[in-house]
C-alpha atoms as a PDB file:
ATOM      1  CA  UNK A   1     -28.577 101.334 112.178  1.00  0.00           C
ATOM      2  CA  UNK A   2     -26.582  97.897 111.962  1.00  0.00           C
ATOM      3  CA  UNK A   3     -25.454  97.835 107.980  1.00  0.00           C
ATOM      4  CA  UNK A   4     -22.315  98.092 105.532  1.00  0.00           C
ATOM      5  CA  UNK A   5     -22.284  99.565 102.493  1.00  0.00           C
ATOM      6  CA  UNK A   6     -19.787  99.527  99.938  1.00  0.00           C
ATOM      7  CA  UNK A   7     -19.188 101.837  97.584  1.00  0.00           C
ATOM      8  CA  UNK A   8     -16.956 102.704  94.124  1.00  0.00           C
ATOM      9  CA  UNK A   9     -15.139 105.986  93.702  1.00  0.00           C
ATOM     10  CA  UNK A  10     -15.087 105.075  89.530  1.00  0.00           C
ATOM     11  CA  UNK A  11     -13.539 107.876  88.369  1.00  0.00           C
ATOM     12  CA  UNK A  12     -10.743 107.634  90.636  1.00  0.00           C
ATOM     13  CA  UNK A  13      -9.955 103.547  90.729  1.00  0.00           C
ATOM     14  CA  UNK A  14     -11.155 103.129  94.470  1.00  0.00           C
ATOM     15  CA  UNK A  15     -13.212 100.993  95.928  1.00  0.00           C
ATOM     16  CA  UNK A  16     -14.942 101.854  99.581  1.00  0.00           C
ATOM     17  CA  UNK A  17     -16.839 100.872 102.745  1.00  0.00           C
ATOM     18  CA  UNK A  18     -19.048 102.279 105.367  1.00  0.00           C
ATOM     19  CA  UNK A  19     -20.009 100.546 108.462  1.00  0.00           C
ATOM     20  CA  UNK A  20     -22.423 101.693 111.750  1.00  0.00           C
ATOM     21  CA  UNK A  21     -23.452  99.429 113.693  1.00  0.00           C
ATOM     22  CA  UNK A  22     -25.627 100.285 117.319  1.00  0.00           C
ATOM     23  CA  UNK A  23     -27.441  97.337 118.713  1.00  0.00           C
ATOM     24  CA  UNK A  24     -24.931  94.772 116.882  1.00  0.00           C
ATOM     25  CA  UNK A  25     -22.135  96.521 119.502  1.00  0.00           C
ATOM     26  CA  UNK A  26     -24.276  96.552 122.150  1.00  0.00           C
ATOM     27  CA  UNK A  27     -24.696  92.655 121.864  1.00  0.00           C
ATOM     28  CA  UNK A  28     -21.142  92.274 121.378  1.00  0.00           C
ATOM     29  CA  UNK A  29     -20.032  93.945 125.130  1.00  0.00           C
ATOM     30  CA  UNK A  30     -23.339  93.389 126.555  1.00  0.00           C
ATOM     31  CA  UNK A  31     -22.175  90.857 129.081  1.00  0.00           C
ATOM     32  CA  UNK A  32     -18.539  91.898 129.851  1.00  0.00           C
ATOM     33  CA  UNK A  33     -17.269  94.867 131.753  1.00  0.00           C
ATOM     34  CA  UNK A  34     -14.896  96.255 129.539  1.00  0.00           C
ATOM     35  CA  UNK A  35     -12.108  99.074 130.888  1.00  0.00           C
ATOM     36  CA  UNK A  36     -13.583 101.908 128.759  1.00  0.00           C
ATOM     37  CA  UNK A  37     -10.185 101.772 126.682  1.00  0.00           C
ATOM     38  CA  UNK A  38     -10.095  98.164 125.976  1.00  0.00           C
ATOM     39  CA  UNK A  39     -13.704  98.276 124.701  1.00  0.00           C
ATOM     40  CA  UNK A  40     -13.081 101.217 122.033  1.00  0.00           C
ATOM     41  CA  UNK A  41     -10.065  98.987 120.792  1.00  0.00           C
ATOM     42  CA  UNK A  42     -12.445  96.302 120.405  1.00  0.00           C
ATOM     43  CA  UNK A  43     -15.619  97.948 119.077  1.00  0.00           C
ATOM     44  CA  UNK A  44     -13.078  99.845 116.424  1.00  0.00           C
ATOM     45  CA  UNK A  45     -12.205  95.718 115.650  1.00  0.00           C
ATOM     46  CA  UNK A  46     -15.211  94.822 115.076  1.00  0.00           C
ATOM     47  CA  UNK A  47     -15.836  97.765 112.563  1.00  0.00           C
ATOM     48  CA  UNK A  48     -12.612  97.119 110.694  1.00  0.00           C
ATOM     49  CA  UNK A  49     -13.733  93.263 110.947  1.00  0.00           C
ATOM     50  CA  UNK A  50     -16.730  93.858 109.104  1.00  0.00           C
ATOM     51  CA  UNK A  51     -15.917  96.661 106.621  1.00  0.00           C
ATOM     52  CA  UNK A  52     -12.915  93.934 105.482  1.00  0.00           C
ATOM     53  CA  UNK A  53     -15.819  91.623 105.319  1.00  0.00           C
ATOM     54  CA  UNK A  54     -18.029  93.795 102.625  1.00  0.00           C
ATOM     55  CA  UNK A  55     -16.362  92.493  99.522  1.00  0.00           C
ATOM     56  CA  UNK A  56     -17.725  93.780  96.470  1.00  0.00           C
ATOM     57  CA  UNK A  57     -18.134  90.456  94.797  1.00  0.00           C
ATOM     58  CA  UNK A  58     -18.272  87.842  96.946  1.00  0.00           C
ATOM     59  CA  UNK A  59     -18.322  88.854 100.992  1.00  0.00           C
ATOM     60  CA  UNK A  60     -15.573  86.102 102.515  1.00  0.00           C
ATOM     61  CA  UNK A  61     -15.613  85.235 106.296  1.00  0.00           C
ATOM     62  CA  UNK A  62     -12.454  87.150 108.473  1.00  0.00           C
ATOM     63  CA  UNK A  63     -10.990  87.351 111.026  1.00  0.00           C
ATOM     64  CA  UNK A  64      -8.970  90.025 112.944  1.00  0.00           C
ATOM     65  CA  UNK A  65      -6.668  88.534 115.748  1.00  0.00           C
ATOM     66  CA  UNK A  66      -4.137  90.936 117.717  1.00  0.00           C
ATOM     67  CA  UNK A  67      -1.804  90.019 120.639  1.00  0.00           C
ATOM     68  CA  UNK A  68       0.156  91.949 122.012  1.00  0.00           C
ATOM     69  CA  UNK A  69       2.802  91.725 125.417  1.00  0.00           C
ATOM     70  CA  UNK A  70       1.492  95.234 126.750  1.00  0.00           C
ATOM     71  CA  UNK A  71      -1.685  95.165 128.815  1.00  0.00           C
ATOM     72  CA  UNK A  72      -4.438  94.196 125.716  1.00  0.00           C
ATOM     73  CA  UNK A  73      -3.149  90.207 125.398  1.00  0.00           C
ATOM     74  CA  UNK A  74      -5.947  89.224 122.708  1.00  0.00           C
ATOM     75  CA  UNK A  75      -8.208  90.592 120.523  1.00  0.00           C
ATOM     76  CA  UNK A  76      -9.796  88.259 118.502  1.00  0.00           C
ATOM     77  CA  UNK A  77     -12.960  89.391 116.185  1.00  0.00           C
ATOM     78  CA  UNK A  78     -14.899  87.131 113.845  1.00  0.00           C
ATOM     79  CA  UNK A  79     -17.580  87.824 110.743  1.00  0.00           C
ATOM     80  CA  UNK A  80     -19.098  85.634 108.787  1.00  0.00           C
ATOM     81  CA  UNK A  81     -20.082  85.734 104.986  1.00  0.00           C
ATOM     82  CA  UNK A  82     -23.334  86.547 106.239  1.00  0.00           C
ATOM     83  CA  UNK A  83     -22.136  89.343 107.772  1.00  0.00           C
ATOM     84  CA  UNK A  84     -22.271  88.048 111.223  1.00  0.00           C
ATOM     85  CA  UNK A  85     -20.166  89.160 113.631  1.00  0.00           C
ATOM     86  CA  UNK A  86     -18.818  88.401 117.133  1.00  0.00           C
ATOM     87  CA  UNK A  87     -15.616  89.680 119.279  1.00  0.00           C
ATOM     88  CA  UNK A  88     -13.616  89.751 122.306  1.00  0.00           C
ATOM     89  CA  UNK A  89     -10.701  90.910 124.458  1.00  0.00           C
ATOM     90  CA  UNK A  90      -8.730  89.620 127.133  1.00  0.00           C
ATOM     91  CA  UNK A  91      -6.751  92.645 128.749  1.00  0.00           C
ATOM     92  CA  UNK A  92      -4.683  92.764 131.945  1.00  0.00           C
ATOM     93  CA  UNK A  93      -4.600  96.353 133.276  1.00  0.00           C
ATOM     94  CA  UNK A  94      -2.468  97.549 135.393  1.00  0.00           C
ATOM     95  CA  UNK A  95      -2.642 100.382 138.201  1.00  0.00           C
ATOM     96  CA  UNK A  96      -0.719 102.996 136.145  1.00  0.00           C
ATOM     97  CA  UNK A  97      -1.212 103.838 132.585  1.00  0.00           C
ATOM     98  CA  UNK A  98       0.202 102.557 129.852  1.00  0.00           C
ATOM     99  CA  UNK A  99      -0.244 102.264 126.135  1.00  0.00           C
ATOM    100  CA  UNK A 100      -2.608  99.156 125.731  1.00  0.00           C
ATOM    101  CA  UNK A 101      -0.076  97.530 122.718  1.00  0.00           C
ATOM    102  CA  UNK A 102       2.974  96.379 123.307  1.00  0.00           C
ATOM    103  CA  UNK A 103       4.952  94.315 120.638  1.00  0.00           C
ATOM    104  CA  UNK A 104       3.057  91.924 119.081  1.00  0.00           C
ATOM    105  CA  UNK A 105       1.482  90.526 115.959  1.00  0.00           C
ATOM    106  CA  UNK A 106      -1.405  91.217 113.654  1.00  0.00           C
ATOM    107  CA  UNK A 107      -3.092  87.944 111.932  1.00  0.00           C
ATOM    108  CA  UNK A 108      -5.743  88.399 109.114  1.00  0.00           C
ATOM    109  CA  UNK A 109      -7.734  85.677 108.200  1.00  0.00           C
ATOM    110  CA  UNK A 110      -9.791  85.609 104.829  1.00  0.00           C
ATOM    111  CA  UNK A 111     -11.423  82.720 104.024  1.00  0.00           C
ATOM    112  CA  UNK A 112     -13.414  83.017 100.544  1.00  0.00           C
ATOM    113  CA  UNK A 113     -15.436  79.871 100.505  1.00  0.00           C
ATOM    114  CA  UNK A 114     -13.489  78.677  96.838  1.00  0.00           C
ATOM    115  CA  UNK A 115     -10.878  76.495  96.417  1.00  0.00           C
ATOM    116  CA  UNK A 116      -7.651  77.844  97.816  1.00  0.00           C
ATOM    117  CA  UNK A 117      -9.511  80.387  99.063  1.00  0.00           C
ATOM    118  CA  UNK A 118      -7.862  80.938 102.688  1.00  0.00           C
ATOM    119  CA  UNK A 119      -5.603  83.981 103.116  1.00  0.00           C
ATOM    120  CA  UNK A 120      -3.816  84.364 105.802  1.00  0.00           C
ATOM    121  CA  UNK A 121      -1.430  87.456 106.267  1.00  0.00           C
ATOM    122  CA  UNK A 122       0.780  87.696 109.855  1.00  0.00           C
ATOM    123  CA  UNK A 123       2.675  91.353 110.306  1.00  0.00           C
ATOM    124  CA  UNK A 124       4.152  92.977 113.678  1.00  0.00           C
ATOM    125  CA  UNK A 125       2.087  95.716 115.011  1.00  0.00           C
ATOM    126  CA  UNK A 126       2.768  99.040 113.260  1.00  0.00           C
ATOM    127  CA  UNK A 127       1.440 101.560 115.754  1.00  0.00           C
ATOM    128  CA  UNK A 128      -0.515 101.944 118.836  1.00  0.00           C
ATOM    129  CA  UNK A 129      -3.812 102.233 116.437  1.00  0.00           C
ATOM    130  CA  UNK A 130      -5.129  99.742 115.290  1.00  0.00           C
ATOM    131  CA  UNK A 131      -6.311 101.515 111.776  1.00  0.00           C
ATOM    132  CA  UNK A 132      -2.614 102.242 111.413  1.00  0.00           C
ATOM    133  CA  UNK A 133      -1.876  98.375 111.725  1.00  0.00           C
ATOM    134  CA  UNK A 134      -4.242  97.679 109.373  1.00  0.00           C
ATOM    135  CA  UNK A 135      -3.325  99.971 106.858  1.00  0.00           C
ATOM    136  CA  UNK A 136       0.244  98.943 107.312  1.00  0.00           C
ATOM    137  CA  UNK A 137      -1.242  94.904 106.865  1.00  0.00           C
ATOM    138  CA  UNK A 138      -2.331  96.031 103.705  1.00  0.00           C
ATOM    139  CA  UNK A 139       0.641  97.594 102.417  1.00  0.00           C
ATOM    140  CA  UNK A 140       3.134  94.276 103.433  1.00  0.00           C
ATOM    141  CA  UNK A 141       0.891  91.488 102.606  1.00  0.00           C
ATOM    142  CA  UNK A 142      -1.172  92.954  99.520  1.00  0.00           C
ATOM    143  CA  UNK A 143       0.428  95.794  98.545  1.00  0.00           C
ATOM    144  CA  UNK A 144      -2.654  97.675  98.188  1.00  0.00           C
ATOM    145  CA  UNK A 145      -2.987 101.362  99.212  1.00  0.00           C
ATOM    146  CA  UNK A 146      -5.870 101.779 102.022  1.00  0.00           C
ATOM    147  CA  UNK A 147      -7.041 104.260 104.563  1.00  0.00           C
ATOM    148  CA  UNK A 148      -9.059 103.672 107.630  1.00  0.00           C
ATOM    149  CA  UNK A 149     -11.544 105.492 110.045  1.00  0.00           C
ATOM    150  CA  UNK A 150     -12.704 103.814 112.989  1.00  0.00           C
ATOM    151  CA  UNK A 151     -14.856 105.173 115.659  1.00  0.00           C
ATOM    152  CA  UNK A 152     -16.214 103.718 118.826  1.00  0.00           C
ATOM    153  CA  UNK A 153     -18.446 104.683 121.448  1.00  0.00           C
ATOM    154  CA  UNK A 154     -20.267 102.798 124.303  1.00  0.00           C
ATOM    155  CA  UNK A 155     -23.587 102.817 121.999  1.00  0.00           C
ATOM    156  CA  UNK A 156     -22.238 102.858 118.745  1.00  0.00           C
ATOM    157  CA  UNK A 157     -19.516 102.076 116.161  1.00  0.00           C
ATOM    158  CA  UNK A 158     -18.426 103.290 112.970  1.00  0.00           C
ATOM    159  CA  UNK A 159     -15.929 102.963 110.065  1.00  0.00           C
ATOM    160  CA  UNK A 160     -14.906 103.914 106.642  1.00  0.00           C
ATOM    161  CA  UNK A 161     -12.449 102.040 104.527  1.00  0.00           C
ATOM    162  CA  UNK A 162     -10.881 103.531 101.153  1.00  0.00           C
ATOM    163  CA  UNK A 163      -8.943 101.328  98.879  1.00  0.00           C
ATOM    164  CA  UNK A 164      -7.383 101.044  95.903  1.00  0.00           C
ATOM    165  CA  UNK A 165      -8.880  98.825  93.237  1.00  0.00           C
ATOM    166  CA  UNK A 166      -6.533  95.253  93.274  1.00  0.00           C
ATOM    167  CA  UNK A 167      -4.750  95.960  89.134  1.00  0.00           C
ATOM    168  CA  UNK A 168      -4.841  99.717  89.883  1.00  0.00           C
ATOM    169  CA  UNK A 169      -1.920 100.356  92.099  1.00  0.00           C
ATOM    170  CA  UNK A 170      -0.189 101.424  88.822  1.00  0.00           C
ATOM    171  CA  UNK A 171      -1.787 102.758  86.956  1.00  0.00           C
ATOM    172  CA  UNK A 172      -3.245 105.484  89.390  1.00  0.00           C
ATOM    173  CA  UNK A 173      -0.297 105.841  91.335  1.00  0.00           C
ATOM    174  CA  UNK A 174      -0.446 107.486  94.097  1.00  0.00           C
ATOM    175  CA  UNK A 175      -2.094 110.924  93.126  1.00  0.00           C
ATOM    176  CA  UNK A 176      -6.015 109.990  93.338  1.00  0.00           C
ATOM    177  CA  UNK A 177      -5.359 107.653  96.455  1.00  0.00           C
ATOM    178  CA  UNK A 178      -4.112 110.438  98.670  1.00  0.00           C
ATOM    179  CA  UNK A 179      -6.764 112.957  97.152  1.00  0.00           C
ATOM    180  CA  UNK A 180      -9.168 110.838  98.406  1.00  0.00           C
ATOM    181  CA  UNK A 181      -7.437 109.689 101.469  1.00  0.00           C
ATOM    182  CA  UNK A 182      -7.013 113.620 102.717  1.00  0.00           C
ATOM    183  CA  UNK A 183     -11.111 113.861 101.956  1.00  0.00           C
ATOM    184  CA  UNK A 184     -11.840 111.563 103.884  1.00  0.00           C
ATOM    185  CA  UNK A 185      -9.564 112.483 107.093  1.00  0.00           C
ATOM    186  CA  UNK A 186     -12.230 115.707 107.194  1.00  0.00           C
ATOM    187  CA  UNK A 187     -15.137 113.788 108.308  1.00  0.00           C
ATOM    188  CA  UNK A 188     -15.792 114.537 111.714  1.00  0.00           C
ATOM    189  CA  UNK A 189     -16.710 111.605 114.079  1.00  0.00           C
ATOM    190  CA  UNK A 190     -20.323 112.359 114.589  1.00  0.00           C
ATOM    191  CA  UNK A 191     -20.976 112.366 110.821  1.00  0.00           C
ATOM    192  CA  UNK A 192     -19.325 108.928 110.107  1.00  0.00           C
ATOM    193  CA  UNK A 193     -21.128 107.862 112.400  1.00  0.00           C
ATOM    194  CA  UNK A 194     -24.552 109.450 111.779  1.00  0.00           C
ATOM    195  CA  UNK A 195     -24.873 110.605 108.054  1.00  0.00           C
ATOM    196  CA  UNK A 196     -26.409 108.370 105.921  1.00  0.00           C
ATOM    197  CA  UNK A 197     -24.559 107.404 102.919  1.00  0.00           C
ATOM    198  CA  UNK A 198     -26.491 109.396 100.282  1.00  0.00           C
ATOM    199  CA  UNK A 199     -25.346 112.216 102.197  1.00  0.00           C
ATOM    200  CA  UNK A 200     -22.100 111.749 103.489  1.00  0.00           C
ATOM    201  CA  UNK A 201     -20.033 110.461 100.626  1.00  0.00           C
ATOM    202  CA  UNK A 202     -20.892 112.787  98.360  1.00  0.00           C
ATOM    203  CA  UNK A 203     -20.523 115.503 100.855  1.00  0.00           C
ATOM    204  CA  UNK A 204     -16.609 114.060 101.014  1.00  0.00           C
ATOM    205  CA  UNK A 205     -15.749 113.121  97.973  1.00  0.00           C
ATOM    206  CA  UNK A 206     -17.297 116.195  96.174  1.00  0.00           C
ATOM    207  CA  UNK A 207     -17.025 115.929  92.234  1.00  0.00           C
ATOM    208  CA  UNK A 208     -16.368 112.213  91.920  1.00  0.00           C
ATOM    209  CA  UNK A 209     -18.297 109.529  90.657  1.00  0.00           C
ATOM    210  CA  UNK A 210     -19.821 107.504  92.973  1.00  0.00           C
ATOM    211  CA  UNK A 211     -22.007 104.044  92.803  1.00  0.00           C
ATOM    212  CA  UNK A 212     -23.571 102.847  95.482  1.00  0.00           C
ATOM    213  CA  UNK A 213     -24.649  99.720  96.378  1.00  0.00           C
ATOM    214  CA  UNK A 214     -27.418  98.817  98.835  1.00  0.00           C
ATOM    215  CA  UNK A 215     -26.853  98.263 102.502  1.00  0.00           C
ATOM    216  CA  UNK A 216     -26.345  95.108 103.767  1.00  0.00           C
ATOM    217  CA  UNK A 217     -27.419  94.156 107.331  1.00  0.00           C
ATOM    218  CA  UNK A 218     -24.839  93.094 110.338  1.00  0.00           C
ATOM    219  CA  UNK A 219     -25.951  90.743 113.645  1.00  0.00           C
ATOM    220  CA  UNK A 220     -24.327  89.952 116.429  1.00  0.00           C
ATOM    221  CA  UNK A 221     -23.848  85.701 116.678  1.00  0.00           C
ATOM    222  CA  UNK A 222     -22.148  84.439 119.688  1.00  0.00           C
ATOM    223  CA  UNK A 223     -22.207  80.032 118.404  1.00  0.00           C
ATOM    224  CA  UNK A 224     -22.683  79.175 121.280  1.00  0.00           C
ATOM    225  CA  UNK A 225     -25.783  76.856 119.879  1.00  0.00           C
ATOM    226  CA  UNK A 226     -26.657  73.722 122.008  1.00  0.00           C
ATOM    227  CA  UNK A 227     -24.872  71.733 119.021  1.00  0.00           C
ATOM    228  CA  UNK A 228     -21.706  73.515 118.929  1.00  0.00           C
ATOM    229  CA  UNK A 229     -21.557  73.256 122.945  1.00  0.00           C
ATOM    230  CA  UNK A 230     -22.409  69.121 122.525  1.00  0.00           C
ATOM    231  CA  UNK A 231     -19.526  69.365 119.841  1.00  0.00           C
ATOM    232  CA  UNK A 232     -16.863  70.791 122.400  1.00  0.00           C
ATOM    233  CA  UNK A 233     -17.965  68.601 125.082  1.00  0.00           C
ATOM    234  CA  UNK A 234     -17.833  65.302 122.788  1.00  0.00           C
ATOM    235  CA  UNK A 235     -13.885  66.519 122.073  1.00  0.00           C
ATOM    236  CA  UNK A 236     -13.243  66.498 125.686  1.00  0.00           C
ATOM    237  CA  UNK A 237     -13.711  62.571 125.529  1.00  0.00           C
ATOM    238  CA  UNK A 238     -15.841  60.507 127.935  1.00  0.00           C
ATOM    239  CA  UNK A 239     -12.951  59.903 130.474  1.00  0.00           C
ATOM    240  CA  UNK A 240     -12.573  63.896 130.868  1.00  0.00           C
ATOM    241  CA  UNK A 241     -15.376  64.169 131.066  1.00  0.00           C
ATOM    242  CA  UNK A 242     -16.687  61.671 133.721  1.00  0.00           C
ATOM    243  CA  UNK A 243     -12.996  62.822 135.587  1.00  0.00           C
ATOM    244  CA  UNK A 244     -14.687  66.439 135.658  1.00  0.00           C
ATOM    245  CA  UNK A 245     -18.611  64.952 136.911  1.00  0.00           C
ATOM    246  CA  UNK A 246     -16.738  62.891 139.846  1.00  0.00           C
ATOM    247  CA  UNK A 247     -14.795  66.370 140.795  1.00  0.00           C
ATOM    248  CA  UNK A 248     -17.025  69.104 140.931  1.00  0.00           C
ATOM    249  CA  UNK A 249     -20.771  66.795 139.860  1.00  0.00           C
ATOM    250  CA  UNK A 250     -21.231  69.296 136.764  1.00  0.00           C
ATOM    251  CA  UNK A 251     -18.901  70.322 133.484  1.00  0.00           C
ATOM    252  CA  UNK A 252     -19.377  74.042 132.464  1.00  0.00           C
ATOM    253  CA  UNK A 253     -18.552  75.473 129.662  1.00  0.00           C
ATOM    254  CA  UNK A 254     -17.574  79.675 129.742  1.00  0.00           C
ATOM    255  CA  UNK A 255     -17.925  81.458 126.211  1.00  0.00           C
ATOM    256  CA  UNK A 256     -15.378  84.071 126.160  1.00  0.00           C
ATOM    257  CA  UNK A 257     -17.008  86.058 123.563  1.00  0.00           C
ATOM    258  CA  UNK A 258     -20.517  86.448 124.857  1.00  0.00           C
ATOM    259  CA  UNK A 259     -19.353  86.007 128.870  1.00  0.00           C
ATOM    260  CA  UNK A 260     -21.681  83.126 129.692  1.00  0.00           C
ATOM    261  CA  UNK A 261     -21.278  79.804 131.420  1.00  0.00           C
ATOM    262  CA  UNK A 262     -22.825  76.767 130.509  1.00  0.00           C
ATOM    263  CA  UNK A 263     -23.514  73.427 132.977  1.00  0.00           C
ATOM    264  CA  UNK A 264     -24.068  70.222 132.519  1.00  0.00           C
ATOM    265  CA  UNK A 265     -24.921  67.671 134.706  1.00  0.00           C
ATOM    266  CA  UNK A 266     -24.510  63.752 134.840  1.00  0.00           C
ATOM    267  CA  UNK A 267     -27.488  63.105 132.645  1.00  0.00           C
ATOM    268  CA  UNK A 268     -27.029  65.724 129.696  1.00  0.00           C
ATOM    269  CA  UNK A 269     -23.254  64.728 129.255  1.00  0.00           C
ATOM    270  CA  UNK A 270     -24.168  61.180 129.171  1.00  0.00           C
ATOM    271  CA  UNK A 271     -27.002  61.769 126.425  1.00  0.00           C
ATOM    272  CA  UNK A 272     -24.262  64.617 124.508  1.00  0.00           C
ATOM    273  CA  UNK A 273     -22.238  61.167 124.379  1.00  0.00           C
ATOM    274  CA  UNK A 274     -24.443  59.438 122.677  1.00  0.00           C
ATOM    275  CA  UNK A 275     -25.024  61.747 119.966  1.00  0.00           C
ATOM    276  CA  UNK A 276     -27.478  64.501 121.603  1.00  0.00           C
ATOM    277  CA  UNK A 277     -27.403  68.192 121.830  1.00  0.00           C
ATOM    278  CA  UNK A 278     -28.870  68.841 124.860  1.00  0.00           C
ATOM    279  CA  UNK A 279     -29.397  72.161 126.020  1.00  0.00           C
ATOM    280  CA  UNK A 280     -27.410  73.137 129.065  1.00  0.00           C
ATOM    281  CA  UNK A 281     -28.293  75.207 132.679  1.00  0.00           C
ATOM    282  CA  UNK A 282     -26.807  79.050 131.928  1.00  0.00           C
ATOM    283  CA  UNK A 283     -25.396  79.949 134.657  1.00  0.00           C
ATOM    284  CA  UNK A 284     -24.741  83.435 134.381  1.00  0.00           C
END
């Protein structure tokens, strides 16, 4: 199961979300090591990624950045409009515990595709969850009323956003929002995470009217194409580049997000200069 679905609560002015996602997050963290802390953080970012991702209308691209000055320095998820999505995390444990966020900033990126389209909202970190940042995002920069579940395993992740309708703040006030809210704070773990949709919403939200729309596939895309690699290389600039071949006879490249390294030798970077993409030697 690797899909978002959105959903409408009409009677009550709420709009909805659910996300699960198995293989998808097991590509994500497939080549990293993650502390087992630092990888629920980041597989509950890439379901809160993607469920802000699984617009009714028209799905825009995010993005979900978070750094911090406790041990978790960066968190930085990405989905495309296609519902593509890719993630990392740069953390710097230390031998004693301590709570992963220090102060820091949440940045929210929304790019629609339209004219003026690009959103971008900046607020300090709220809490040491990150659905409680979030929801606190929402509340500063939109002023919309919005719950979120998030769920992360090693195998699988899961989430359920609840929203207000944008024009509905007040006329609902804050009555039906909260109703709904409290529902949806019953659902154990296991069935956000297992029970489909037909099931489990109106097992939640008993009584209300509810439209569903159909499920929408998510993948796992790293970029790191042979043409976006010649891109980075050809901003490096041929005297960089040549500096880098006479040091160590190779450039590499290291994705962050998918783990990997990427060489090139004398002969590739010479041809990515003259306009090539040439695939490289992975290293690891």
């Amino acid at each position: 199961m690797n899909e978002v679905q959105s959903f409408l609560l009409e009677d009550a002015g709420l709009r909805g979300a659910l996300v699960r996602l198995t293989d998808t997050w097991r590509q994500v963290i497939a080549e990293h090591e993650y502390a087992p802390e630092v990888r629920e953080l980041l597989g509950e970012g890439v379901a809160a990624t993607v469920l802000l991702a699984s617009g009714l209308k028209a799905q825009p691209s995010v993005s979900l950045q978070l750094q911090g000055e406790g041990p978790l320095k960066l968190l930085l998820i990405q989905c495309s409009k296609a519902l593509k999505v890719r993630g990392m995390a740069q953390a710097a444990l230390g031998p004693e515990a301590e709570p992963l966020l220090g102060a820091g900033k949440l940045v929210v990126n929304v790019d629609t595709g339209a004219a003026n389209g690009f959103f971008q909202g900046i607020v300090p970190l709220a809490s040491q969850r990150l659905d409680r940042c979030l929801e606190a995002y929402f509340q500063q920069s939109e002023q919309l009323p919005t719950r979120l579940l998030l769920s992360c395993t090693e195998s699988r992740v899961a989430g359920l956003l609840l929203q207000v309708l944008p024009g509905r703040e007040e006329e609902l006030g804050t009555e039906e929002f909260a109703a709904a809210a409290a529902a949806a704070e019953t659902l154990h773990t296991s069935e956000l995470a297992t029970l489909p949709a037909d099931e489990l919403l109106p097992k939640v939200f008993a009584g209300r009217l509810i439209r569903l729309f159909g499920a929408k596939p998510v993948e796992h895309d790293c970029r790191c194409t042979p043409e976006r690699l010649a891109g980075v290389l050809r901003m490096l600039g041929a005297e960089e580049l040549n500096s880098l071949l006479a040091e160590q006879g190779h450039v590499e490249l290291n994705c962050e997000f998918c783990n990997r390294a990427f060489r090139y030798h004398d002969s590739d970077v010479q041809a990515i200069l003259e306009g090539a993409a040439v695939p490289s030697s992975l290293v690891h």
